[in-house]
Structures are given as C-alpha cells and as structure tokens.
N, C-alpha and C. Protein backbone atom coordinates (compact mmCIF):
# COMPACT_ATOMS: atom_id res chain seq x y z
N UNK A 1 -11.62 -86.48 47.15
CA UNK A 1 -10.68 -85.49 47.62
C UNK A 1 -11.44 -84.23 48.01
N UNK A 2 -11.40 -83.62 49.16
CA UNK A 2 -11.62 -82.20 49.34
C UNK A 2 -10.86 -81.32 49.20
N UNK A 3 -11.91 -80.31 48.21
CA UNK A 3 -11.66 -79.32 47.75
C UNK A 3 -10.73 -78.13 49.28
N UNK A 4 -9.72 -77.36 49.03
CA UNK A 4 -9.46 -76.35 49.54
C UNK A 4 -8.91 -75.29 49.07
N UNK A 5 -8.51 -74.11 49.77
CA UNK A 5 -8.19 -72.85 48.77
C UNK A 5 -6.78 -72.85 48.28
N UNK A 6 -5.87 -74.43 48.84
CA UNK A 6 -4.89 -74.46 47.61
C UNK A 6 -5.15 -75.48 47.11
N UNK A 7 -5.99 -75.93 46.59
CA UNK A 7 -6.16 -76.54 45.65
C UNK A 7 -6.48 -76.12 44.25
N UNK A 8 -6.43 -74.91 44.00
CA UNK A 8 -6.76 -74.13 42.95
C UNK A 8 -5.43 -72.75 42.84
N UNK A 9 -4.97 -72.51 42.09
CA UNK A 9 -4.16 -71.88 41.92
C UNK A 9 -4.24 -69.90 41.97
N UNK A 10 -5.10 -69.55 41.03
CA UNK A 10 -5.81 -68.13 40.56
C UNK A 10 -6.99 -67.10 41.27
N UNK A 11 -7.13 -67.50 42.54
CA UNK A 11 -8.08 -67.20 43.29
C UNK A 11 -7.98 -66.17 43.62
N UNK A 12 -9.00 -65.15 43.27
CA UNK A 12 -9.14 -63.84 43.80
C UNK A 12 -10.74 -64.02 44.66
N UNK A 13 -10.30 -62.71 45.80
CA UNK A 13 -11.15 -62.51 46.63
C UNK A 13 -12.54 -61.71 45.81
N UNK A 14 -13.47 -61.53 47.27
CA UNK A 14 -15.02 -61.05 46.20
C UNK A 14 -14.69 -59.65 46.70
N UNK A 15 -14.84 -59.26 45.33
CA UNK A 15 -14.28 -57.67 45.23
C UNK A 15 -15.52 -56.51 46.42
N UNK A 16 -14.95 -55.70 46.69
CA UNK A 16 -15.97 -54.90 47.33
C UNK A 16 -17.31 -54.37 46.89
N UNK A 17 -17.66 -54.79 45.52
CA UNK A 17 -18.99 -53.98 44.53
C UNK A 17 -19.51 -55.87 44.83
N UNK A 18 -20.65 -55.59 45.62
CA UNK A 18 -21.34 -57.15 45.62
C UNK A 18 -22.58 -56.94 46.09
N UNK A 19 -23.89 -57.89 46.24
CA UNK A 19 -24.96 -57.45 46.49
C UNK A 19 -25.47 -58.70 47.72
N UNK A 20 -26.30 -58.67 48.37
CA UNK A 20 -26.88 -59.55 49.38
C UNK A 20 -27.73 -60.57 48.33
N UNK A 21 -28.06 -62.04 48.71
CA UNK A 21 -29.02 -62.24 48.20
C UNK A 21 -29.78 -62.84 49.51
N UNK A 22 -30.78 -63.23 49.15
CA UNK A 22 -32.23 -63.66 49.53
C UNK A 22 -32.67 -65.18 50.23
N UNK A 23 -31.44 -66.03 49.41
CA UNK A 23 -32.09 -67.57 49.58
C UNK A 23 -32.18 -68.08 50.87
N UNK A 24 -33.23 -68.37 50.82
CA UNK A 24 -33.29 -69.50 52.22
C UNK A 24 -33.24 -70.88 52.02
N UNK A 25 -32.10 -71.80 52.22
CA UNK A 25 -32.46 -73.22 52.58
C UNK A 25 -31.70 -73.88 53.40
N UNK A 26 -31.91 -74.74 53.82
CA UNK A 26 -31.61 -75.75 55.37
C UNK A 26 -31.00 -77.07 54.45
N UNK A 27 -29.97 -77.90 55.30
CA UNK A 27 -29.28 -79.18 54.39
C UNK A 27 -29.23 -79.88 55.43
N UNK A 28 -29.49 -81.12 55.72
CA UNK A 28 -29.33 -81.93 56.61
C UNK A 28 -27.41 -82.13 57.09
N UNK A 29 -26.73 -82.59 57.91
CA UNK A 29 -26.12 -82.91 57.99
C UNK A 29 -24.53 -83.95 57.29
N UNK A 30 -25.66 -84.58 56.25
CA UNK A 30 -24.93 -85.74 55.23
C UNK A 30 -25.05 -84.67 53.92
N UNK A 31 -26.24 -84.19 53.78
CA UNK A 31 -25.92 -83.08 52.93
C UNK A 31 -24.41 -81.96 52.86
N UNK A 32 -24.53 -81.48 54.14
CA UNK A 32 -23.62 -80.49 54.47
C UNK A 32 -22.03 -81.16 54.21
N UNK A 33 -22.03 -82.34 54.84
CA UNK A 33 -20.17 -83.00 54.90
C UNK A 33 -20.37 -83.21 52.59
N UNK A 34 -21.02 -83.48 52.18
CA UNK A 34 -20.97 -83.33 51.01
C UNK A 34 -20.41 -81.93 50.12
N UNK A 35 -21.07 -80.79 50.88
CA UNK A 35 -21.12 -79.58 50.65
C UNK A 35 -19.65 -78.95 50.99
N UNK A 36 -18.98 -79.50 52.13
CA UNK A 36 -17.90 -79.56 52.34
C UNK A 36 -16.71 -80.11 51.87
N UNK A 37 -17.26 -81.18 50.96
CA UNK A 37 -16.23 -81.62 49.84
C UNK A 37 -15.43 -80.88 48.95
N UNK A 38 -16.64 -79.91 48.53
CA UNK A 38 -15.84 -78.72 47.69
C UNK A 38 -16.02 -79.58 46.38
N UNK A 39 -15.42 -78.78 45.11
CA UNK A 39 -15.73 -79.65 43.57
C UNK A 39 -14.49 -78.66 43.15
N UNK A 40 -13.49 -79.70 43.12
CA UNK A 40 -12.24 -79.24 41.87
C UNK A 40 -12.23 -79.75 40.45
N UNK A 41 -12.63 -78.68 39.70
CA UNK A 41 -12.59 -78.57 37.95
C UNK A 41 -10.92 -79.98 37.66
N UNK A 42 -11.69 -80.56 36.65
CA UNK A 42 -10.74 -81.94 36.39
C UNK A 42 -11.11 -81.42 34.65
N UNK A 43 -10.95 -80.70 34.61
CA UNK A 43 -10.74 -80.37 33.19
C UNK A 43 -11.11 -79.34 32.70
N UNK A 44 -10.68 -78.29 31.22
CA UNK A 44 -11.18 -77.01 30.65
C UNK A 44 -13.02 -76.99 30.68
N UNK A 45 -13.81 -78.03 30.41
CA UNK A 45 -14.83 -77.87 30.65
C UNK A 45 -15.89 -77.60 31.91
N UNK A 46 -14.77 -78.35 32.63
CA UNK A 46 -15.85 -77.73 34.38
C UNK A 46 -15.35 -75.92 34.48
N UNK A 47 -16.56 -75.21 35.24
CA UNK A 47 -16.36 -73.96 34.81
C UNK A 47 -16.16 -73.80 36.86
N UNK A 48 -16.20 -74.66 37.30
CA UNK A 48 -16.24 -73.97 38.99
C UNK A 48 -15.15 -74.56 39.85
N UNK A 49 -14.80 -74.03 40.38
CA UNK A 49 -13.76 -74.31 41.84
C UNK A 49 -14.47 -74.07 43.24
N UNK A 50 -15.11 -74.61 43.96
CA UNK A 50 -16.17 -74.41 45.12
C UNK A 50 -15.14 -75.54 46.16
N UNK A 51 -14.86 -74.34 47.22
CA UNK A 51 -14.22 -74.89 48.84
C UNK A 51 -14.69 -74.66 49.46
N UNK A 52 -14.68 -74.85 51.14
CA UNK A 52 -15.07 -74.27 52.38
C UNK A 52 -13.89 -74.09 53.17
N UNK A 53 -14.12 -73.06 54.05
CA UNK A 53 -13.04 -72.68 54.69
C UNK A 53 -14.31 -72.33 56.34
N UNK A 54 -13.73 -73.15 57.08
CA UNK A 54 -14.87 -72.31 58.34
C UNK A 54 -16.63 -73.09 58.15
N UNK A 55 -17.08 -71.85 58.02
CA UNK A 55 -18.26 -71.74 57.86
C UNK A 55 -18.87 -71.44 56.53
N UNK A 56 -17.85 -70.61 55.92
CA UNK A 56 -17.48 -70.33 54.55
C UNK A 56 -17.80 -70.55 52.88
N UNK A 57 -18.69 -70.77 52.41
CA UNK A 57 -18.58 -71.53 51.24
C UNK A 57 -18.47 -70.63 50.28
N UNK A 58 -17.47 -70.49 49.46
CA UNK A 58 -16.53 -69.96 48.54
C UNK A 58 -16.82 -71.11 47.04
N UNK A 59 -17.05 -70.03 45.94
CA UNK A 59 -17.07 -70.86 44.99
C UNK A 59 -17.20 -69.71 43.78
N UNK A 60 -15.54 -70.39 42.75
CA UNK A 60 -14.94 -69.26 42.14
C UNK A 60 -15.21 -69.79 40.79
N UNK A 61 -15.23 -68.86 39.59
CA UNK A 61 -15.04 -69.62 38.51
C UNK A 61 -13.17 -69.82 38.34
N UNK A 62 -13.65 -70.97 37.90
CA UNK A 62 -12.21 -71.71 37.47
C UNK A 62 -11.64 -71.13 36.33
N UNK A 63 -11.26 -70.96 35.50
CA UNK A 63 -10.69 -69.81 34.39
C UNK A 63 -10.21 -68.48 34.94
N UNK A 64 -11.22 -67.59 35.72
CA UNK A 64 -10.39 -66.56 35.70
C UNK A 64 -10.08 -66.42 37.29
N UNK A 65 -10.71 -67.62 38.27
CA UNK A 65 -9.97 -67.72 39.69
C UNK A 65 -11.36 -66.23 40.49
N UNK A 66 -12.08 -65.66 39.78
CA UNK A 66 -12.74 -64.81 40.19
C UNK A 66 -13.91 -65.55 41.55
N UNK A 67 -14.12 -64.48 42.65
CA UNK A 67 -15.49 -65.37 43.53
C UNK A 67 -16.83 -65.02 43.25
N UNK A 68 -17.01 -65.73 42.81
CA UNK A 68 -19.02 -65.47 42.38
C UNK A 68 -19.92 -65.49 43.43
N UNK A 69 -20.02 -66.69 44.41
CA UNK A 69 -20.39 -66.46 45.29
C UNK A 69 -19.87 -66.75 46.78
N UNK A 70 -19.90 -66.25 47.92
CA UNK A 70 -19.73 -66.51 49.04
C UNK A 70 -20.47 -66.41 50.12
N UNK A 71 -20.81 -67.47 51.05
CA UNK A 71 -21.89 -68.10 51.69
C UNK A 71 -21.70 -68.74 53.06
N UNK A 72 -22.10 -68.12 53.92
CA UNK A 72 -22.03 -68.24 55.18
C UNK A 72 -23.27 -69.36 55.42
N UNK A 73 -22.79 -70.33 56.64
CA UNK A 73 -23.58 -71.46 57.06
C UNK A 73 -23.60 -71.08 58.62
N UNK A 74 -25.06 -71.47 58.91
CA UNK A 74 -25.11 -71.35 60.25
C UNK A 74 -25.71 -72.76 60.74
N UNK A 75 -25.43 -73.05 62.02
CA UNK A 75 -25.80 -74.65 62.29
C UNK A 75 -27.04 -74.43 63.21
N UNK A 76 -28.00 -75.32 62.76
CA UNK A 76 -29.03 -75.27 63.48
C UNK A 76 -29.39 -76.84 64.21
N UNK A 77 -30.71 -76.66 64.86
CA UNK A 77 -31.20 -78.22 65.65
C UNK A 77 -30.60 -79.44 64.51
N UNK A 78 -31.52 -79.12 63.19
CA UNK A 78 -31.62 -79.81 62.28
C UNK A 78 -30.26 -80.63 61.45
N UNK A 79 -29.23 -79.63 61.26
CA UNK A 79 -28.57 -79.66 60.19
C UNK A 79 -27.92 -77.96 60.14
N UNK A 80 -27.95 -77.55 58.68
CA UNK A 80 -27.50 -76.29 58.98
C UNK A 80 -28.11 -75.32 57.83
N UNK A 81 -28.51 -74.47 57.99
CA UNK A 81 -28.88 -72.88 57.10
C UNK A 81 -28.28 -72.34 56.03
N UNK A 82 -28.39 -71.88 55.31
CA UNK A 82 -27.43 -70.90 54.76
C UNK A 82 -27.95 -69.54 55.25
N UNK A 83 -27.04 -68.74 55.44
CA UNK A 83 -27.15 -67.40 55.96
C UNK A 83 -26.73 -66.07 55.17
N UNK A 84 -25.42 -65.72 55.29
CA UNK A 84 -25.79 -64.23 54.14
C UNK A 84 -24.81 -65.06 53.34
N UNK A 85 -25.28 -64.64 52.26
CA UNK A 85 -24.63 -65.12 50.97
C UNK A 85 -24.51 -63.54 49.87
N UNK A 86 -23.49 -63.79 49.50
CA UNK A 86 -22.90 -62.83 48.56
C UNK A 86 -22.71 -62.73 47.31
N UNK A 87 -23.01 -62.28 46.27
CA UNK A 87 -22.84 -62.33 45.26
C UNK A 87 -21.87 -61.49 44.58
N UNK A 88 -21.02 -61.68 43.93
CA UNK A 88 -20.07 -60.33 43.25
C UNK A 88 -20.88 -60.12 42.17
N UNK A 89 -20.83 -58.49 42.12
CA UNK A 89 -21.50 -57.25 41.15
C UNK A 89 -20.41 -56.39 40.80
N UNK A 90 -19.04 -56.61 40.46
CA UNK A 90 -17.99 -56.20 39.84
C UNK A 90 -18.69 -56.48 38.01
N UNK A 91 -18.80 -55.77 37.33
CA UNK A 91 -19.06 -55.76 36.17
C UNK A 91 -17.94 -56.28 35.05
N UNK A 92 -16.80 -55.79 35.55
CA UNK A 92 -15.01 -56.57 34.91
C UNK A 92 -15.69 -57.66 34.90
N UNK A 93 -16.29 -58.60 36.01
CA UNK A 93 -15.76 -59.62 37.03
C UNK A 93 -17.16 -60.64 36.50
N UNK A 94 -17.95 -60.58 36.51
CA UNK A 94 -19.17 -61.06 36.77
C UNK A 94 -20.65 -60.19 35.67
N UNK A 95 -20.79 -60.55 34.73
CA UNK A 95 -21.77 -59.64 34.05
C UNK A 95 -23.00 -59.42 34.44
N UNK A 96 -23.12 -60.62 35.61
CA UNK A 96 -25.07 -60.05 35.58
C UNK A 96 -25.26 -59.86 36.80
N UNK A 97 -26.59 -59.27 36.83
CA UNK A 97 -26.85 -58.36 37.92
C UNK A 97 -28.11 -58.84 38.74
N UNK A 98 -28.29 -59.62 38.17
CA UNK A 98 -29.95 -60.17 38.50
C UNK A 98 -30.31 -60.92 39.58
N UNK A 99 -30.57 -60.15 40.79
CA UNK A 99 -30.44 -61.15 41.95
C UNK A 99 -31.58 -62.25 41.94
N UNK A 100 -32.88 -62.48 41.26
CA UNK A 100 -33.52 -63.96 40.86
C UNK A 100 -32.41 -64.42 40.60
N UNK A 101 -32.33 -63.97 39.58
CA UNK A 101 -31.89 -65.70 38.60
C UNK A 101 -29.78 -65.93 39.05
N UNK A 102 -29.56 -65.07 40.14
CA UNK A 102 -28.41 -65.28 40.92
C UNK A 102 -28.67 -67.08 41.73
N UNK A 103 -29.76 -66.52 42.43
CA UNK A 103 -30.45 -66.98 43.11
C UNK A 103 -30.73 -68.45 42.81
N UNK A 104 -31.25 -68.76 41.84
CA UNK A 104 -31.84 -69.75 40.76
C UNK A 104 -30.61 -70.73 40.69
N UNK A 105 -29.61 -69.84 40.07
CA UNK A 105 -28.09 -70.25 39.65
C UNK A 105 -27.31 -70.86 40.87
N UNK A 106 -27.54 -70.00 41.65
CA UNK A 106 -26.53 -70.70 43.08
C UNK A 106 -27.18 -72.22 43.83
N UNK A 107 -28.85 -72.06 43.32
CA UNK A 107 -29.47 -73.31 43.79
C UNK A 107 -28.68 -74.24 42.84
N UNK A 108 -28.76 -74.01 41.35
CA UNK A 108 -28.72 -75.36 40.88
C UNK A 108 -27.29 -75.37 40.86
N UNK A 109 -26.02 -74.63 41.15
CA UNK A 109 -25.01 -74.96 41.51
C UNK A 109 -24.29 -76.12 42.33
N UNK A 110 -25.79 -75.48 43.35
CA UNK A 110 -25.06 -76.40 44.77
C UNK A 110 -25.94 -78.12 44.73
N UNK A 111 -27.17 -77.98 43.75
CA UNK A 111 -27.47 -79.22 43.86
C UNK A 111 -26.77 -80.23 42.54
N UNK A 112 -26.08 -79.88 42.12
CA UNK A 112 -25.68 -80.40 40.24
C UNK A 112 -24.23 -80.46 40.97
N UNK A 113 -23.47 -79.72 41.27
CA UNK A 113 -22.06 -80.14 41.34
C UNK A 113 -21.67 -80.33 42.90
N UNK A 114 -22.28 -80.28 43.79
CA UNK A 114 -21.81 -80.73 45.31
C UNK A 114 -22.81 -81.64 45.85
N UNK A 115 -24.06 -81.67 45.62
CA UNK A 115 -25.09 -82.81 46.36
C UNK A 115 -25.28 -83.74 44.93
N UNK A 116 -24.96 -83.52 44.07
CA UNK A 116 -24.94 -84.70 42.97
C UNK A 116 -26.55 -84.90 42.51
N UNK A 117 -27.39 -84.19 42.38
CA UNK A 117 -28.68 -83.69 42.20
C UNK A 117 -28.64 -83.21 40.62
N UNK A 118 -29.43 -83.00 39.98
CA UNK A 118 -30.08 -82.90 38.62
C UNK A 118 -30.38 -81.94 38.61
N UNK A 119 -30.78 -80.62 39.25
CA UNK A 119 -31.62 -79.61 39.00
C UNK A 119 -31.70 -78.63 37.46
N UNK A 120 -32.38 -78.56 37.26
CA UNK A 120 -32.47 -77.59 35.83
C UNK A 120 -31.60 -76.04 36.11
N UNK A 121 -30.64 -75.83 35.15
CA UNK A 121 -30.05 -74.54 35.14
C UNK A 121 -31.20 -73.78 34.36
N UNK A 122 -31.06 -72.32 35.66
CA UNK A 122 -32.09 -70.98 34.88
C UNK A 122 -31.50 -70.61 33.85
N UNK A 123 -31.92 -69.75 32.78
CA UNK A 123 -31.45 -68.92 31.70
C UNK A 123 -31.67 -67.72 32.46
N UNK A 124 -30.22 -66.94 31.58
CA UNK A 124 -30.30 -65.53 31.98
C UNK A 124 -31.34 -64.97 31.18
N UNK A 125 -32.19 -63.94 31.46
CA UNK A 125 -33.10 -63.50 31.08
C UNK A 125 -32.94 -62.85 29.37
N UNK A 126 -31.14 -62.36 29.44
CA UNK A 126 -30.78 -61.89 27.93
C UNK A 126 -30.55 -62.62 26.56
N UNK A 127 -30.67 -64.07 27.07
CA UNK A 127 -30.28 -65.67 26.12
C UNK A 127 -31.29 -65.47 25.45
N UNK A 128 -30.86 -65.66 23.82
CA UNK A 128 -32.65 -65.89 22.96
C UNK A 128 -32.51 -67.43 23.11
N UNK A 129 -33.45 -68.07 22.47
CA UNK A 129 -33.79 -69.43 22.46
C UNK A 129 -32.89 -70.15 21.42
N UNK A 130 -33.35 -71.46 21.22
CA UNK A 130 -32.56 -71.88 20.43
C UNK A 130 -31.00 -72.45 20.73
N UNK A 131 -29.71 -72.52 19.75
CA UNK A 131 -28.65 -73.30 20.28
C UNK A 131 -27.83 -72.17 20.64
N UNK A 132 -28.18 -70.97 21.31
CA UNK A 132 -27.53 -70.05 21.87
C UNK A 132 -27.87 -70.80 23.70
N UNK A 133 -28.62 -71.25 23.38
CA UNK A 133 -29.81 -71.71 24.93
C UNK A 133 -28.80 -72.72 25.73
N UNK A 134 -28.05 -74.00 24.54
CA UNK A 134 -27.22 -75.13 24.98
C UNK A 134 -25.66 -74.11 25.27
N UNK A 135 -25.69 -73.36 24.35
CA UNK A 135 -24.29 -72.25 24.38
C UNK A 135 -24.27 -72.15 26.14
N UNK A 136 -24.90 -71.34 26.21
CA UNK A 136 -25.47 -70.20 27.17
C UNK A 136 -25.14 -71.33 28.52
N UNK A 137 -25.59 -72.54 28.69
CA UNK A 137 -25.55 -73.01 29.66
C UNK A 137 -24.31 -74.12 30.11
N UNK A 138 -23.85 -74.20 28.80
CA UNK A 138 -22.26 -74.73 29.00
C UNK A 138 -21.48 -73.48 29.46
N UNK A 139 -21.38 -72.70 29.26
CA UNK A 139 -20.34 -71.36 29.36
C UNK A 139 -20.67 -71.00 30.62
N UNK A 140 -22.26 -70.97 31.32
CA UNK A 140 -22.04 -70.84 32.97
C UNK A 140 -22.05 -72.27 33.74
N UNK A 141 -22.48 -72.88 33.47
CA UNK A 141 -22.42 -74.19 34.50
C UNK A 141 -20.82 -74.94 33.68
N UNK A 142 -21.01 -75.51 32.64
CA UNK A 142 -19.82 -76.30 32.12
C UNK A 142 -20.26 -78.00 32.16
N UNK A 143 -19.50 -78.54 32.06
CA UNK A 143 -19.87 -80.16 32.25
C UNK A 143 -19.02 -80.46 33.88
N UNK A 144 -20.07 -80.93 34.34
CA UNK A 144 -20.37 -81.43 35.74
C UNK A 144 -19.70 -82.71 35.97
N UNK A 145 -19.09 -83.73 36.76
CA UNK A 145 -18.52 -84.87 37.14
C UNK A 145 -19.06 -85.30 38.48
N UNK A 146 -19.82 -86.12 38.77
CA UNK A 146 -19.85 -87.05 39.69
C UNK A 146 -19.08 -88.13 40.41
N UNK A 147 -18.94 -87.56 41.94
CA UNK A 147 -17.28 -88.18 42.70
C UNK A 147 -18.38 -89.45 42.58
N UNK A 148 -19.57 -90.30 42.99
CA UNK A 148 -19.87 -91.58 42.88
C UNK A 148 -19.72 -91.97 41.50
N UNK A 149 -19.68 -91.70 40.52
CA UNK A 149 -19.57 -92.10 39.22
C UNK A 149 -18.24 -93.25 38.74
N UNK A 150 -18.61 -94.92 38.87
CA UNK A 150 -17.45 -94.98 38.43
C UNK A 150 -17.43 -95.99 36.78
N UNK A 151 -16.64 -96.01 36.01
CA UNK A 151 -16.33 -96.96 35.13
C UNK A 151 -17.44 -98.46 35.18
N UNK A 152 -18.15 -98.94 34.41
CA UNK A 152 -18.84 -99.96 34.71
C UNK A 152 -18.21 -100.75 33.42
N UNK A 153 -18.28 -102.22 34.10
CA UNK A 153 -18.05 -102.64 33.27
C UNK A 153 -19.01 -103.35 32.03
N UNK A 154 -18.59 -103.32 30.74
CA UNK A 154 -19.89 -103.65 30.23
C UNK A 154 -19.95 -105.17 30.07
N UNK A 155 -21.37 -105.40 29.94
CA UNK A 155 -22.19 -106.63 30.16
C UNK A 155 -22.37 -107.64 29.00
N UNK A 156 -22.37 -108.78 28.76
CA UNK A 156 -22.48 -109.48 27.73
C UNK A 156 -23.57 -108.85 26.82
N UNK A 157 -24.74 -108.25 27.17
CA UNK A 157 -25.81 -107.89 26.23
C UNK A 157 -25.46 -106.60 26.07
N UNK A 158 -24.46 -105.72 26.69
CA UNK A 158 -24.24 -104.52 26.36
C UNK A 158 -23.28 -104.62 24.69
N UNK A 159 -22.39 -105.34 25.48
CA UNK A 159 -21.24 -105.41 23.90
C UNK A 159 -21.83 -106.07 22.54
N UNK A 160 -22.96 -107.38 22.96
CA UNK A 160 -23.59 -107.82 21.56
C UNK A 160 -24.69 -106.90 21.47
N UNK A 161 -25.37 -106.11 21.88
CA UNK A 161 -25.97 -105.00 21.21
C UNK A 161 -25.15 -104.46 20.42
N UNK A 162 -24.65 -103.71 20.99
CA UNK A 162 -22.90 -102.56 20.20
C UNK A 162 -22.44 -103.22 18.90
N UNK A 163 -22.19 -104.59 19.15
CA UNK A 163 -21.95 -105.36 17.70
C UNK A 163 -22.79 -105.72 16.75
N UNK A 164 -23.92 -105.67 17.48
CA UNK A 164 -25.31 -106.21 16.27
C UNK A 164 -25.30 -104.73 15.74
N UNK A 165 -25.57 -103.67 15.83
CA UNK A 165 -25.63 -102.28 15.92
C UNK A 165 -24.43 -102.15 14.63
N UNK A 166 -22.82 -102.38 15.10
CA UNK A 166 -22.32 -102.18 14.11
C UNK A 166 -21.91 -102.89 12.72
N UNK A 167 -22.61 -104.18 13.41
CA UNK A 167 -22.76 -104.73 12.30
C UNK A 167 -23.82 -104.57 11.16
N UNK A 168 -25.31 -104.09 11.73
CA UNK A 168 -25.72 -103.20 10.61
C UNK A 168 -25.34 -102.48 9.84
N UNK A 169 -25.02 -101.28 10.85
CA UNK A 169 -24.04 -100.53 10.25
C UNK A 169 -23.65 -100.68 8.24
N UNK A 170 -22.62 -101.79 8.96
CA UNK A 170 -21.75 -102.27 7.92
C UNK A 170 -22.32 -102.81 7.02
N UNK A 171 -23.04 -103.32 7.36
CA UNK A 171 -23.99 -104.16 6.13
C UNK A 171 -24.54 -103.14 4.99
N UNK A 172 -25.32 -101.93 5.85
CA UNK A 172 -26.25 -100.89 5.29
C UNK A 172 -25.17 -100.15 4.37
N UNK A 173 -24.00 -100.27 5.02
CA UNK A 173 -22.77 -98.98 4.55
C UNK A 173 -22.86 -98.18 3.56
C-alpha cells in the first residue's frame, strides 16, 4: 500500500524554526518508486509516517504527527538526487540540533524503513552507553516492518528441532 498524507491522521506541517542540511545522494529509479511507497506505522512501536507528495518527501513522527524531515527530489540522467532537505529545529517539536548526526539519521531512515536496507542507526551524541544505548534507539527509529516480509512456513526440521529443544527442556525441568 502507498503511503499518503491521508493516510495518517495528526499531521502537522514543518514549523518555520528549521535548518538546511547537507546530504548528497542519488537512488536509481527502482530505488526511488520504493521511496515513493511511503511506510505507514502498523503499530505503537513503529515511530514514522513517511509519504510523498510531488517531488516531496515528507516524513513525520507518528505519535505526535510532527515533520522531522522534508526533502525535495530532483530527477536526473541517472535516476534521481535528493536536493534541499529540511530539518525541523522547533525545540517543542524536535530536541536535537545536530545537523551530522541529522544527517546520519535521515540516511539510515531512508535505507531501514523505505529501501529495506540494514544500515546502523547513529547515536545522539548525549546517549551514555550501555541499555540507555538499546533505549535510545527504539524511541527514535522504533521497530521497523518489511512490505517483502512474509509468514514462512515452517519446515519438517524446523518443528523437530523446536520439539527436541522442548523436549529437553522438560526433561532438565
């Protein structure tokens, strides 16, 4: 299903206090119609609502409907650009200020929940280590869902593992 701006209910615009960022990268074509899918939150744990409108790429947190970032695409020979991209610097709205690790964040955004990519989420620079670290990165990214992901069914050696397994278990009890 693609994502659009009613598909989400709470959506506020990116307030006028916002900053430019920096990134440069190019997406092929099959990339881009991906990118255009958009990612609607299917539960309290996904933390993002990301549509396109235009050229547009809009992507809000889901809870408070706020826009974090917004991102203009330009089409080139190749595929297509990203061009000015926006960040909200409303302090209500958005706590950090840090155009790196904005930067960092919007990469592994767009490769973890719209190109279906793995990338490592940055830490904000204020996170100490430790299980503040797993905190810290559920509360901005959230748990992620993959539209190829489906139900498999399990396999004769999957289920007699599972049973040899709990049948230890039981034995050991």
């Amino acid at each position: 299903m693609t994502a659009t701006r009613q598909s989400w209910s709470n959506l506020k615009s990116l307030p006028d206090q916002y900053a430019l960022l920096a990134l440069q990268r190019e997406f092929t074509e099959q990339e881009y119609a991906r990118i255009c899918r958009g990612f609607i939150p299917r539960g309290m744990e996904d933390r993002w609502f990301i549509y396109i409108e235009g050229d547009t790429l809009y992507m809000h947190r889901s809870w408070t409907g706020y826009c974090i970032y917004q991102l203009c695409f330009l089409k080139t020979d190749t595929g297509y650009a990203i061009g000015e991209i926006c960040v909200n610097r409303d302090p209500s709205q958005y706590s950090y200020s840090d155009d790196h690790y904005d930067e960092k964040l919007l990469t592994a955004l767009l490769e973890n929940l719209l190109l279906g990519g793995h990338a490592p989420l940055p830490m904000a620079p204020h996170v100490p280590a430790g299980i503040a670290t797993d905190l810290h990165l559920l509360h901005v990214a959230g748990v992620s869902h993959k539209e190829e992901e489906q139900p498999q069914e399990p396999s004769i050696s999957s289920i007699w593992g599972w049973l040899w397994r709990w049948l230890l278990w039981l034995i050991k009890g």
